[in-house]
C-alpha atoms as a PDB file:
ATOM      1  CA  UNK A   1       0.000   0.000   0.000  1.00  0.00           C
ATOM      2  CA  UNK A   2       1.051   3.559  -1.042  1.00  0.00           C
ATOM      3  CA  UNK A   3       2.065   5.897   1.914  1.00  0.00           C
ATOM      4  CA  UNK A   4      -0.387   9.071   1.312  1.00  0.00           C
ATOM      5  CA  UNK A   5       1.286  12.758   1.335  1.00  0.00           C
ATOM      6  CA  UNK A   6       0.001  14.974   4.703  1.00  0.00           C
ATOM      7  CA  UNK A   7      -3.196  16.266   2.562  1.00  0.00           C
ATOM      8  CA  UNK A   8      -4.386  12.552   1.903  1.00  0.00           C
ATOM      9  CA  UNK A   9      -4.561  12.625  -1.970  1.00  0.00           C
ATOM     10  CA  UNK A  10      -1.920  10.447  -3.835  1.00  0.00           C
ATOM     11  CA  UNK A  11       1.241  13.031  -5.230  1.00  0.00           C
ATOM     12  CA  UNK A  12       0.549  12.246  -8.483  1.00  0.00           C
ATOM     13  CA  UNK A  13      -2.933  13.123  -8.343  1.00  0.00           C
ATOM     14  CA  UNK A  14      -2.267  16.363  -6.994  1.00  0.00           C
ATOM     15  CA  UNK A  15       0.425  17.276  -9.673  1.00  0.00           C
ATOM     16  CA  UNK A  16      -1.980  16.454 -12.556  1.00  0.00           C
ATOM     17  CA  UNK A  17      -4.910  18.301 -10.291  1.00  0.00           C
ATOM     18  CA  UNK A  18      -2.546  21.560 -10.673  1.00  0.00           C
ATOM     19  CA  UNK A  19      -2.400  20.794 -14.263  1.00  0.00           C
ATOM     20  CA  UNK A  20      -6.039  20.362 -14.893  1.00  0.00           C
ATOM     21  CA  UNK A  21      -7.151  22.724 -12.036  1.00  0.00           C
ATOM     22  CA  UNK A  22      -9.273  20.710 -10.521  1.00  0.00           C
ATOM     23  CA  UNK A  23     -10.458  21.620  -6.769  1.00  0.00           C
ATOM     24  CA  UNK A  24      -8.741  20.322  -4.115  1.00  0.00           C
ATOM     25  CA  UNK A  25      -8.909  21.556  -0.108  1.00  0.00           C
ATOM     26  CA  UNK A  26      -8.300  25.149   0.119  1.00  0.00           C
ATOM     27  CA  UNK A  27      -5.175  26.963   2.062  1.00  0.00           C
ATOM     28  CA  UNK A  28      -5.936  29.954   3.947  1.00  0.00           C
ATOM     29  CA  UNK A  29      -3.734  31.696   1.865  1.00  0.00           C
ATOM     30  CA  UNK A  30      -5.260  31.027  -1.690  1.00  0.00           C
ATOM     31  CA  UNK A  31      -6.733  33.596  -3.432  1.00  0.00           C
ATOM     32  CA  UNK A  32     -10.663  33.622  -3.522  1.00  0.00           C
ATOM     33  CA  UNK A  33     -13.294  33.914  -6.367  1.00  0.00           C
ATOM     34  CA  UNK A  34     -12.973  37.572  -6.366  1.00  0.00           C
ATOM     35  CA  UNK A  35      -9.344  38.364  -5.720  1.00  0.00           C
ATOM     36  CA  UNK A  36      -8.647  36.075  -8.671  1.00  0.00           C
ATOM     37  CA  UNK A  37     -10.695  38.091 -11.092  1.00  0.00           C
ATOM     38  CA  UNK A  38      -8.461  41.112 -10.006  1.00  0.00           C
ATOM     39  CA  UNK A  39      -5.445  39.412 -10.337  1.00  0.00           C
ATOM     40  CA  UNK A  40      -6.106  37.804 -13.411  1.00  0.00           C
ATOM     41  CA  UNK A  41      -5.689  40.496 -15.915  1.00  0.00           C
ATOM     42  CA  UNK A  42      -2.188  41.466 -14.151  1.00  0.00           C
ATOM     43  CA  UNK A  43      -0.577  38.377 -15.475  1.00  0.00           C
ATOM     44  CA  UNK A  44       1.736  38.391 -18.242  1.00  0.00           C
ATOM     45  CA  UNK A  45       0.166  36.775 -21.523  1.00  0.00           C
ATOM     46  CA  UNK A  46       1.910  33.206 -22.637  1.00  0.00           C
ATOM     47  CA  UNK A  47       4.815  33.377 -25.119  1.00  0.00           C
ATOM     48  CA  UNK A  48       3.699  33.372 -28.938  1.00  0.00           C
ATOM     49  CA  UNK A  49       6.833  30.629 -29.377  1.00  0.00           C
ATOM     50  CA  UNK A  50       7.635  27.575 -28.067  1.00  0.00           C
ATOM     51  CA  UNK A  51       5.596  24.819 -26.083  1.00  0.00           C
ATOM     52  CA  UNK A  52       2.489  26.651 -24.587  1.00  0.00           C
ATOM     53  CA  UNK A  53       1.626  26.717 -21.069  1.00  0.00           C
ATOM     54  CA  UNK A  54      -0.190  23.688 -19.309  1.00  0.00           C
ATOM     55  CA  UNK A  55       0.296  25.208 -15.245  1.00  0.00           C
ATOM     56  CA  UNK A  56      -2.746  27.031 -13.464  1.00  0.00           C
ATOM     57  CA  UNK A  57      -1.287  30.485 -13.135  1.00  0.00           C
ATOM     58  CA  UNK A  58      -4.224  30.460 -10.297  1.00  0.00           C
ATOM     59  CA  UNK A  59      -2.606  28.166  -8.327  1.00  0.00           C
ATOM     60  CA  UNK A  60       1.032  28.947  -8.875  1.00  0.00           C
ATOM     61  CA  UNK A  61      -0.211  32.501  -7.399  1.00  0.00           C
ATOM     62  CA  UNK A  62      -1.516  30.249  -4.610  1.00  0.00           C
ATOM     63  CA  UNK A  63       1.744  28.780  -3.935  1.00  0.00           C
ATOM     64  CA  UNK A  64       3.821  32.137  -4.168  1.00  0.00           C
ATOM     65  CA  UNK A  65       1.297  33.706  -1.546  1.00  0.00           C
ATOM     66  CA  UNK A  66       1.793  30.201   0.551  1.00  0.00           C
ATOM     67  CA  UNK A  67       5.502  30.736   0.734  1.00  0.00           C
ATOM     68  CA  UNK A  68       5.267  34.503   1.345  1.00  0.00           C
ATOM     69  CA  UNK A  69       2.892  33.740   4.120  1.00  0.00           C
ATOM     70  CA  UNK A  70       4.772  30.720   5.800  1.00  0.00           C
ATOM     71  CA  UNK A  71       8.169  31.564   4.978  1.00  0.00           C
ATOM     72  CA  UNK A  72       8.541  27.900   4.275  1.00  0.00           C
ATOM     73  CA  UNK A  73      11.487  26.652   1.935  1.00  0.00           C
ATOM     74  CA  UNK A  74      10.670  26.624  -1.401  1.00  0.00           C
ATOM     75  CA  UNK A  75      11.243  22.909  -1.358  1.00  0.00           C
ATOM     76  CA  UNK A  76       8.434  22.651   1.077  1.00  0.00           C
ATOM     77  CA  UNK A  77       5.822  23.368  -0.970  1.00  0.00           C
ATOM     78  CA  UNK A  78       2.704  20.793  -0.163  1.00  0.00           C
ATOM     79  CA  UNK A  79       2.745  18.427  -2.993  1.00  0.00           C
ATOM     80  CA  UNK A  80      -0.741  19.759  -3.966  1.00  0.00           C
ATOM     81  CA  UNK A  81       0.776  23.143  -5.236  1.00  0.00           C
ATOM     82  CA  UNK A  82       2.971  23.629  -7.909  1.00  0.00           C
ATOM     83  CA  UNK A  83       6.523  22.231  -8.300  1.00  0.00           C
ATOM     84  CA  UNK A  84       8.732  24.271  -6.413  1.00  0.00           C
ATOM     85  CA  UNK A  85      10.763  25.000  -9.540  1.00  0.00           C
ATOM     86  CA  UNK A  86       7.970  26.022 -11.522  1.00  0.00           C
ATOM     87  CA  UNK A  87       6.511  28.525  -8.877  1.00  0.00           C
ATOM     88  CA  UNK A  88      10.032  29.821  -8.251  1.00  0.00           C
ATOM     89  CA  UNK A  89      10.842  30.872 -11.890  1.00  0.00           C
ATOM     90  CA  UNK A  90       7.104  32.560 -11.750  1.00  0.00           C
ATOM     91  CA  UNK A  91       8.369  34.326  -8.694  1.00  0.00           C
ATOM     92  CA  UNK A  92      12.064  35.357 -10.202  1.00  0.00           C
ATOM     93  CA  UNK A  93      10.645  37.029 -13.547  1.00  0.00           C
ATOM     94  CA  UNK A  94       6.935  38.255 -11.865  1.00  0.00           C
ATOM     95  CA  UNK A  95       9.207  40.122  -9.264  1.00  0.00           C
ATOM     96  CA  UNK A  96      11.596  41.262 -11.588  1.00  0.00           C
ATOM     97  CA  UNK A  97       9.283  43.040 -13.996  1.00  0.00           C
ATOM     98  CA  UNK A  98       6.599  44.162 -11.408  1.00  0.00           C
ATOM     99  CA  UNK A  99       3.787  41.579 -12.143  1.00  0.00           C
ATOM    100  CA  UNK A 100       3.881  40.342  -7.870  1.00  0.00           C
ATOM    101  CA  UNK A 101       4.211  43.964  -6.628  1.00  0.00           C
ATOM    102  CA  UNK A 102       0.837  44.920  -8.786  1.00  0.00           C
ATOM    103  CA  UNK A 103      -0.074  41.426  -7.310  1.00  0.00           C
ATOM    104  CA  UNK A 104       0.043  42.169  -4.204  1.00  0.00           C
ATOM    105  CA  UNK A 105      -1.514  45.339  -3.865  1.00  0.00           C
ATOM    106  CA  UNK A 106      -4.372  44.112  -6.163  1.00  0.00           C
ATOM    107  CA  UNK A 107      -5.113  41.647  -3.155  1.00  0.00           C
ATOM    108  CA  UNK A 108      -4.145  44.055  -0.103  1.00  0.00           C
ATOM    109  CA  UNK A 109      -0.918  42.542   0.822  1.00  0.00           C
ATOM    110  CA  UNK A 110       1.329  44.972   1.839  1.00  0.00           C
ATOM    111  CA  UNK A 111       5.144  43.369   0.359  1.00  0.00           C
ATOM    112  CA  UNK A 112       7.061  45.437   3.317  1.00  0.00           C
ATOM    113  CA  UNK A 113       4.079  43.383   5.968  1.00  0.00           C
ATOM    114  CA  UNK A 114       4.570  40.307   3.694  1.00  0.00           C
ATOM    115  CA  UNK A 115       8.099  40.364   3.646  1.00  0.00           C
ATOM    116  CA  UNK A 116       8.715  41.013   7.432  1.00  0.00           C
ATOM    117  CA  UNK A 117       6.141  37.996   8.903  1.00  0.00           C
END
């Protein structure tokens, strides 16, 4: 018998659940219905080359506001998230041209609050 991650779902469930964006048990720090449609239109459009995007931008803004708000390792990311990889290239080139500052404020984070917790 498979050992089941801390959530209860099987780990490759959960990675194809990110990838389909399917529901799954909600953290306190996910964004709801209505910060999401404020968010949304922040986001940098896909890339006109190359292989086009399968991840739920919805839930890798999940997981960057997870890690903000823990302060967890980004290799500590629950299993239903993103891969850590993924979300941290999000976070590298989002905070590098802006996108997570507009983010942030969108939602009513403060990034000085966020950053000192």
């Amino acid at each position: 018998m498979r050992a089941s991650n801390p959530r209860g779902a099987n780990p490759g469930a959960n990675f194809a659940s990110v990838m389909t964006g399917e529901r799954r048990d909600p953290y306190p720090t996910d964004l709801t219905d209505r910060q999401w449609r404020l968010v949304e239109p922040l986001l940098p459009g896909g890339q006109t080359r190359g292989r086009p995007r399968h991840i739920n931008l919805r839930e890798v803004v999940n997981a960057l506001l997870y890690v903000r708000y823990i302060r967890c390792p980004w290799r500590f990311l629950p299993r239903d998230l993103p891969p850590w990889p993924t979300v941290y290239t999000y976070d590298q080139r989002w905070s590098a041209d802006g996108t997570l500052e507009r983010i942030l404020a969108a939602i009513g984070w403060n990034q000085d609050i966020v950053s000192q917790l």
